[in-house]
Protein backbone atom coordinates (compact mmCIF):
# COMPACT_ATOMS: atom_id res chain seq x y z
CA UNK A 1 0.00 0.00 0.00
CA UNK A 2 2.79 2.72 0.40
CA UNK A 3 4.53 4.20 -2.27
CA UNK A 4 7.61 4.82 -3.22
CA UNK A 5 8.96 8.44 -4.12
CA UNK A 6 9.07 7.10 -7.88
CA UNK A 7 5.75 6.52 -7.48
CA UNK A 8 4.67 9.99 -6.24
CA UNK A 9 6.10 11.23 -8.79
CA UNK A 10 4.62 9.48 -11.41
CA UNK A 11 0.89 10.05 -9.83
CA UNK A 12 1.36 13.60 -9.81
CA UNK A 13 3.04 13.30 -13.51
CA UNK A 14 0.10 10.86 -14.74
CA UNK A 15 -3.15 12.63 -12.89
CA UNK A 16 -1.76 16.14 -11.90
CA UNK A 17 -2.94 17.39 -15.27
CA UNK A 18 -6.54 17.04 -14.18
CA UNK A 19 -8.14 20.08 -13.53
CA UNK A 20 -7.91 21.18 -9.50
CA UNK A 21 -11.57 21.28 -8.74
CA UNK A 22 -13.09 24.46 -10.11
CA UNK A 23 -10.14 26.33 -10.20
CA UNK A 24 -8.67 27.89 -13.18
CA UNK A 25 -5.56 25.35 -12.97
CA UNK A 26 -4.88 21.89 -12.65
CA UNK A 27 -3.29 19.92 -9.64
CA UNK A 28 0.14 19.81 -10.27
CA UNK A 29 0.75 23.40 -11.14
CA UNK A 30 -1.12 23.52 -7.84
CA UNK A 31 1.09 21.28 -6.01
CA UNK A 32 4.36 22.93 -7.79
CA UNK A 33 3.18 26.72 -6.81
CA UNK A 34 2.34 25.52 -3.41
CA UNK A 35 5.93 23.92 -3.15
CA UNK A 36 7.52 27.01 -4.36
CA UNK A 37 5.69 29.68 -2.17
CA UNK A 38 7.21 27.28 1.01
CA UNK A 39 10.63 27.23 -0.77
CA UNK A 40 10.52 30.81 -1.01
CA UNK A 41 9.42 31.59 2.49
CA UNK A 42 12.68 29.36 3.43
CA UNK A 43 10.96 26.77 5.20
CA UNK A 44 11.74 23.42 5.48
CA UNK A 45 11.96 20.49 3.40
CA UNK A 46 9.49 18.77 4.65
CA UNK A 47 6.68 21.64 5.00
CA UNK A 48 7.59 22.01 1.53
CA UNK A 49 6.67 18.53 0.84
CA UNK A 50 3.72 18.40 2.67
CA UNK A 51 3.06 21.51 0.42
CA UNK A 52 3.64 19.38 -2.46
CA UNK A 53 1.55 16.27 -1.88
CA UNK A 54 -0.95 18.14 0.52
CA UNK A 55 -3.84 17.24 -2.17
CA UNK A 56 -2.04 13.68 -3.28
CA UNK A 57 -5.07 12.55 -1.88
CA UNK A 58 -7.30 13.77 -4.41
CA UNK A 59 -5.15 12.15 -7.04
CA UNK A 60 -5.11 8.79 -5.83
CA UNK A 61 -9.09 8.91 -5.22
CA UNK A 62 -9.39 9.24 -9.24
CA UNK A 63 -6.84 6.46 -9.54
CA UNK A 64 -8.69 4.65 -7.85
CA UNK A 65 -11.87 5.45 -9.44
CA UNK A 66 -10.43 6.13 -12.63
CA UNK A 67 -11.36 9.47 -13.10
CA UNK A 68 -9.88 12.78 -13.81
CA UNK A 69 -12.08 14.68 -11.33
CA UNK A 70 -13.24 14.07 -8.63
CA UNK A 71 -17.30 14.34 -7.10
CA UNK A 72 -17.56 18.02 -5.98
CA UNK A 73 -20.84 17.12 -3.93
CA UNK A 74 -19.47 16.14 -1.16
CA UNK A 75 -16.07 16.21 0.68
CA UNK A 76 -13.65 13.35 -0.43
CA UNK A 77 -11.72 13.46 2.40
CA UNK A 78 -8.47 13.79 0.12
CA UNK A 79 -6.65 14.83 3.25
CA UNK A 80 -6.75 11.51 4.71
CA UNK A 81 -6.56 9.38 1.61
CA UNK A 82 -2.93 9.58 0.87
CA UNK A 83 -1.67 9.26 4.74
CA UNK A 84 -1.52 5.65 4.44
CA UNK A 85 0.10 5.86 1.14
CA UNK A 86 2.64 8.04 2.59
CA UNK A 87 2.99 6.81 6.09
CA UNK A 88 6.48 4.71 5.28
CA UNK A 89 8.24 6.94 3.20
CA UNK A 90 7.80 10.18 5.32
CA UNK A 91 7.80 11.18 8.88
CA UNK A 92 4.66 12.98 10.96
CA UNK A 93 6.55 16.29 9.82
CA UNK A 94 5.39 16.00 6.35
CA UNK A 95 2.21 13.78 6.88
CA UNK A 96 0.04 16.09 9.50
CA UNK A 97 0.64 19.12 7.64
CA UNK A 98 -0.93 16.95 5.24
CA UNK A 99 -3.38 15.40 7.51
CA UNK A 100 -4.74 18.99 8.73
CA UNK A 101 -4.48 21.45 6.28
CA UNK A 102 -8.17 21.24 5.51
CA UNK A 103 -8.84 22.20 9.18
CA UNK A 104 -6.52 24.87 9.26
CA UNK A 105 -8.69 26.42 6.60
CA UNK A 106 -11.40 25.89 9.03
CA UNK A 107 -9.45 27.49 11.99
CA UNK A 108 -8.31 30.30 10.04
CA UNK A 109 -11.96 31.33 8.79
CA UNK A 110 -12.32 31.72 12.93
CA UNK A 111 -9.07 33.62 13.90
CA UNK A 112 -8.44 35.60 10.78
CA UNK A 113 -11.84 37.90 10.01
CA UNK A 114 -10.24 38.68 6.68
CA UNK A 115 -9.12 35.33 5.98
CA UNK A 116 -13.07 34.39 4.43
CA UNK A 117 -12.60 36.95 1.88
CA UNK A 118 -9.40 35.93 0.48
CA UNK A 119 -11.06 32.53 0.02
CA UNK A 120 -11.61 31.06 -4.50
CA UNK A 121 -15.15 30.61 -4.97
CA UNK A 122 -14.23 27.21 -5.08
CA UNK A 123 -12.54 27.12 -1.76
CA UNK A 124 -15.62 28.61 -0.28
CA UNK A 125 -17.43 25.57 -1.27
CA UNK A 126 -15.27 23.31 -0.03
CA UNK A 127 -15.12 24.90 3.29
CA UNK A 128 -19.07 23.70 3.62
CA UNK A 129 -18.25 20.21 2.65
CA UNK A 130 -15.68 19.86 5.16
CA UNK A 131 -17.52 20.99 8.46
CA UNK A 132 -17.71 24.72 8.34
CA UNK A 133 -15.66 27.68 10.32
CA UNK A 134 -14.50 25.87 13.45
CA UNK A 135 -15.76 26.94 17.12
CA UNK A 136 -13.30 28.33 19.37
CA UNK A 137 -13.31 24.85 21.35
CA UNK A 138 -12.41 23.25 17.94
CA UNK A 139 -10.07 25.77 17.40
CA UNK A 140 -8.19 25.63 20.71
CA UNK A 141 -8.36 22.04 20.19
CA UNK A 142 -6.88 22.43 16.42
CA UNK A 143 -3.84 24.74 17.26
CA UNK A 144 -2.61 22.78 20.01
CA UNK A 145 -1.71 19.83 18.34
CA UNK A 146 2.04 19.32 17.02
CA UNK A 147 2.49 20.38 13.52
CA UNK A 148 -0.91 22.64 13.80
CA UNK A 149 1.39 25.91 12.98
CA UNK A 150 2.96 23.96 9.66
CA UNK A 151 -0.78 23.01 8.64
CA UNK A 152 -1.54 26.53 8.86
CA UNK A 153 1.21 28.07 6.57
CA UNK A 154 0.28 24.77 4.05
CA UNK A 155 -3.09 26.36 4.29
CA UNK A 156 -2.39 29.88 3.09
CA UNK A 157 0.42 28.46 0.71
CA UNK A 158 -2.26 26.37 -0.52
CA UNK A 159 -4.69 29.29 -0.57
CA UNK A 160 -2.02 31.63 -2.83
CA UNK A 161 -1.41 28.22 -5.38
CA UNK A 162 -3.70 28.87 -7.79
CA UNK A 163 -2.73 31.58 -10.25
CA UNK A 164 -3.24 30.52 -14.55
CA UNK A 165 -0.14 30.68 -16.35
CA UNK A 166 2.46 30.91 -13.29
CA UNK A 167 5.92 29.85 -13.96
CA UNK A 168 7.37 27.79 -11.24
CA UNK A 169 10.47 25.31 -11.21
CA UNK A 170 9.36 22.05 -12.53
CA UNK A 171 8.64 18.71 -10.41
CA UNK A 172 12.74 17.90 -10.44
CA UNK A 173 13.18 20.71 -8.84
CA UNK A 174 11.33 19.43 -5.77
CA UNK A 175 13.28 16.42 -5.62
CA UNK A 176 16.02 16.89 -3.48
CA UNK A 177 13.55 18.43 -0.75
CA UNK A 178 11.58 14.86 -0.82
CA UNK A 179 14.70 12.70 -0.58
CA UNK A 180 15.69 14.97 2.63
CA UNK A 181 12.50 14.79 3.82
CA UNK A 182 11.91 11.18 3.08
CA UNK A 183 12.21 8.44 6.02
C-alpha cells in the first residue's frame, strides 16, 4: 500500500494534469506553486513537501476510481486518503501538515476575520463540505496539536497556489527536498 517516491512522482506526472476542482488550474501546477511559495518563504523540506503532496489525496481517489475529477458534492476526504500511502516513506513532519491542512482552513476562517474573503469561490465551497468555520473549542483544540502551525502556513500556501499561467520550477526541482524529507 505505500509508495515509493518514484511513485509519487509518477501520480502527480500521470493525474496532476486534471483540472484542481473548479479552479482555473490543474493539480500539479497547484502542487508545484504551493511547493515554491514554502521554498521561497525558506521553510523546510518537509513543509515544503507536505506543500507538495498536501492534495495527493485527491489524485489517488481518481486512480482509484479512474477518473480525472473528482465528485464536488461532497467532501472526499483527500486529506486523509494519501496518509496511508505516505505513512512509510515520510515522517509525521510532512504527513500532518498533510493530515490537517483542511482544518486549518477551518481554523483560520475563525481567527483571521479577513481570511473568508481571500477565500476562490471554489474554496468557499469546499469549506461547507468539510464541516464549516470551526468553534473556538475546535479551534483551541486544532492549534494545540504538534504540527498545527505547519498546517496553517500549508493552508495559506495552498490558498495563494492557484494563479493561470504561473511559472514555477518544474517537479525535479522538488526532488532533493523529498529525498531529505523522506524516512
Amino acid at each position: 500500500m505505500s509508495l515509493t517516491l518514484q511513485q509519487v512522482n509518477d501520480l502527480l506526472c500521470r493525474r496532476g494534469t486534471a483540472q484542481y476542482g473548479h479552479e482555473a488550474i490543474n493539480q500539479l501546477e497547484h502542487a508545484l506553486q504551493c511547493a515554491n511559495l514554502a521554498e521561497i518563504a525558506g521553510e523546510s523540506a518537509e513543509t515544503i513537501v507536505a506543500c507538495l503532496l498536501h492534495d495527493l489525496g485527491h489524485l489517488l481517489a481518481a486512480e482509484g476510481a479512474e477518473k480525472n475529477d473528482h465528485d464536488n458534492t461532497e467532501d472526499d476526504l483527500h486529506q486523509f486518503i494519501a496518509l496511508p500511502f505516505l505513512r512509510q516513506l515520510f515522517p509525521d513532519s510532512v504527513l500532518e501538515p498533510i493530515r490537517m491542512h483542511v482544518d486549518a482552513k477551518r481554523y483560520l476562517c475563525l481567527i483571521d476575520t479577513k481570511y473568508w474573503q481571500t477565500l476562490s469561490d471554489a474554496s468557499k465551497l469546499s469549506l461547507v463540505q468539510q464541516g464549516g468555520i470551526f468553534n473556538e473549542v475546535q479551534a483551541k483544540t486544532f492549534i494545540a496539536q504538534p504540527y498545527a502551525e505547519e498546517a496553517v502556513r500549508v493552508r495559506r500556501y495552498d490558498d495563494l497556489a492557484k494563479t493561470p499561467g504561473k511559472y514555477v520550477p518544474a517537479l525535479e526541482h522538488y526532488e532533493m527536498h523529498l529525498k531529505q524529507a523522506a524516512l
